[in-house]
Protein backbone atom coordinates (compact mmCIF):
# COMPACT_ATOMS: atom_id res chain seq x y z
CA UNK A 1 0.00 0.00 0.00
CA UNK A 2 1.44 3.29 -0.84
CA UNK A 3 1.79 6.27 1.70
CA UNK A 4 -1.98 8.12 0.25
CA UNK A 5 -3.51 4.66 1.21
CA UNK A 6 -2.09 4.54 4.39
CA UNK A 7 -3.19 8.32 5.19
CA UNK A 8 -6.76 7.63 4.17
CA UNK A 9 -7.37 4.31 6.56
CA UNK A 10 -5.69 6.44 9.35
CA UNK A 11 -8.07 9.59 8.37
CA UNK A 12 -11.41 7.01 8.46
CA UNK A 13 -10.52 3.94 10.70
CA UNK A 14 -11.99 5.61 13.62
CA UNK A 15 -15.22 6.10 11.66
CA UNK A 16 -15.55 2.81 9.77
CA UNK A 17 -14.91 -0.25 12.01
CA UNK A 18 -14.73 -2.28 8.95
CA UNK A 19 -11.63 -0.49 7.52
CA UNK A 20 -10.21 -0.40 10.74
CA UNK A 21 -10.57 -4.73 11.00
CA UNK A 22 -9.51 -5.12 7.61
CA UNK A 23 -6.02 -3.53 8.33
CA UNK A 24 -5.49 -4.88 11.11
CA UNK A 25 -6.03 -8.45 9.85
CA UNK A 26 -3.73 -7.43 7.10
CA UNK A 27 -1.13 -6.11 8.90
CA UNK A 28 -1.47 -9.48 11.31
CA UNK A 29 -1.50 -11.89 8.22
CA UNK A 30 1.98 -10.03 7.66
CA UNK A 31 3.58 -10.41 10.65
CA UNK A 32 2.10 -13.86 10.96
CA UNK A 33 3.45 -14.93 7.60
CA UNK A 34 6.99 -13.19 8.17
CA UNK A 35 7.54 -15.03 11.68
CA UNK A 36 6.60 -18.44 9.65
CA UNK A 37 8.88 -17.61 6.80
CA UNK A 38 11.78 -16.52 8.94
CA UNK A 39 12.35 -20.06 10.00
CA UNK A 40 15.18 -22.37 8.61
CA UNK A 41 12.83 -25.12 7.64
CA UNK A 42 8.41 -25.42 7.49
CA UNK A 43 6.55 -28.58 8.08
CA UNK A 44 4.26 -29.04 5.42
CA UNK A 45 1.40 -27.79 7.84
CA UNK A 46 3.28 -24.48 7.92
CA UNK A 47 3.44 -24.62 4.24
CA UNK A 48 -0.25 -24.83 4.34
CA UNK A 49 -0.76 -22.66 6.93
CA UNK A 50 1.51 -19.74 4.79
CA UNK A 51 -0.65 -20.19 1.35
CA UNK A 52 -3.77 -20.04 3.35
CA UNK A 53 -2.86 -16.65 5.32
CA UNK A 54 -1.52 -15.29 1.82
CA UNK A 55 -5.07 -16.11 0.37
CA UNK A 56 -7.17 -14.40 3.48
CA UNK A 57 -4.68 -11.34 3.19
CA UNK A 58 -5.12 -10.89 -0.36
CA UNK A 59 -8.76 -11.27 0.02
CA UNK A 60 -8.53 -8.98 3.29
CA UNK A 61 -6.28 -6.29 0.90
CA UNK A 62 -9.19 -6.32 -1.99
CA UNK A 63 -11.78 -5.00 0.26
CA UNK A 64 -9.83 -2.99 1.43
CA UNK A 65 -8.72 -1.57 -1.71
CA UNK A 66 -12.32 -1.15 -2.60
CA UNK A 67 -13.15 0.56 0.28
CA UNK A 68 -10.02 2.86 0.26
CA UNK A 69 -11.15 3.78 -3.45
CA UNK A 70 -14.61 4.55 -2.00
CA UNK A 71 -12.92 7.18 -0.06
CA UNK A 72 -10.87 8.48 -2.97
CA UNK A 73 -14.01 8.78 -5.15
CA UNK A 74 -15.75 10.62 -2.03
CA UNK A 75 -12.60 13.05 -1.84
CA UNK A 76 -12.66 14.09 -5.15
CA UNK A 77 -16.00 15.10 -5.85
């Protein structure tokens, strides 16, 4: 997410509790899929476990996209 994205969900978070969840499951799918990558070898569970928290974060990151270009639209008019 670039820096204008980042400004709007900190602008509207407080207002839109949907936003607000979405970013911070995407910011949590991150940090969960960093600690799981960081390690020397994954079980094929963890293997699993990565795709399936790269699939709900992408998901999670094309609301929020959509959302995010609700606000743009609503900012320009």
């Amino acid at each position: 997410m670039n820096q204008h994205d980042l400004e709007l969900i900190a602008k509207h978070k407080a207002a839109d509790a949907e936003l607000e969840g979405l970013y911070e499951d995407h910011v949590a799918f991150g940090k969960l899929i960093e600690k799981l990558e960081s390690k020397p070898y994954l079980s094929p569970a963890e293997q699993t476990e990565i795709k399936e928290l790269k699939k709900k974060k992408l998901a999670g990151k094309t609301r929020l996209l959509a959302l995010l270009d609700n606000y743009r639209k609503a900012e320009a008019n």
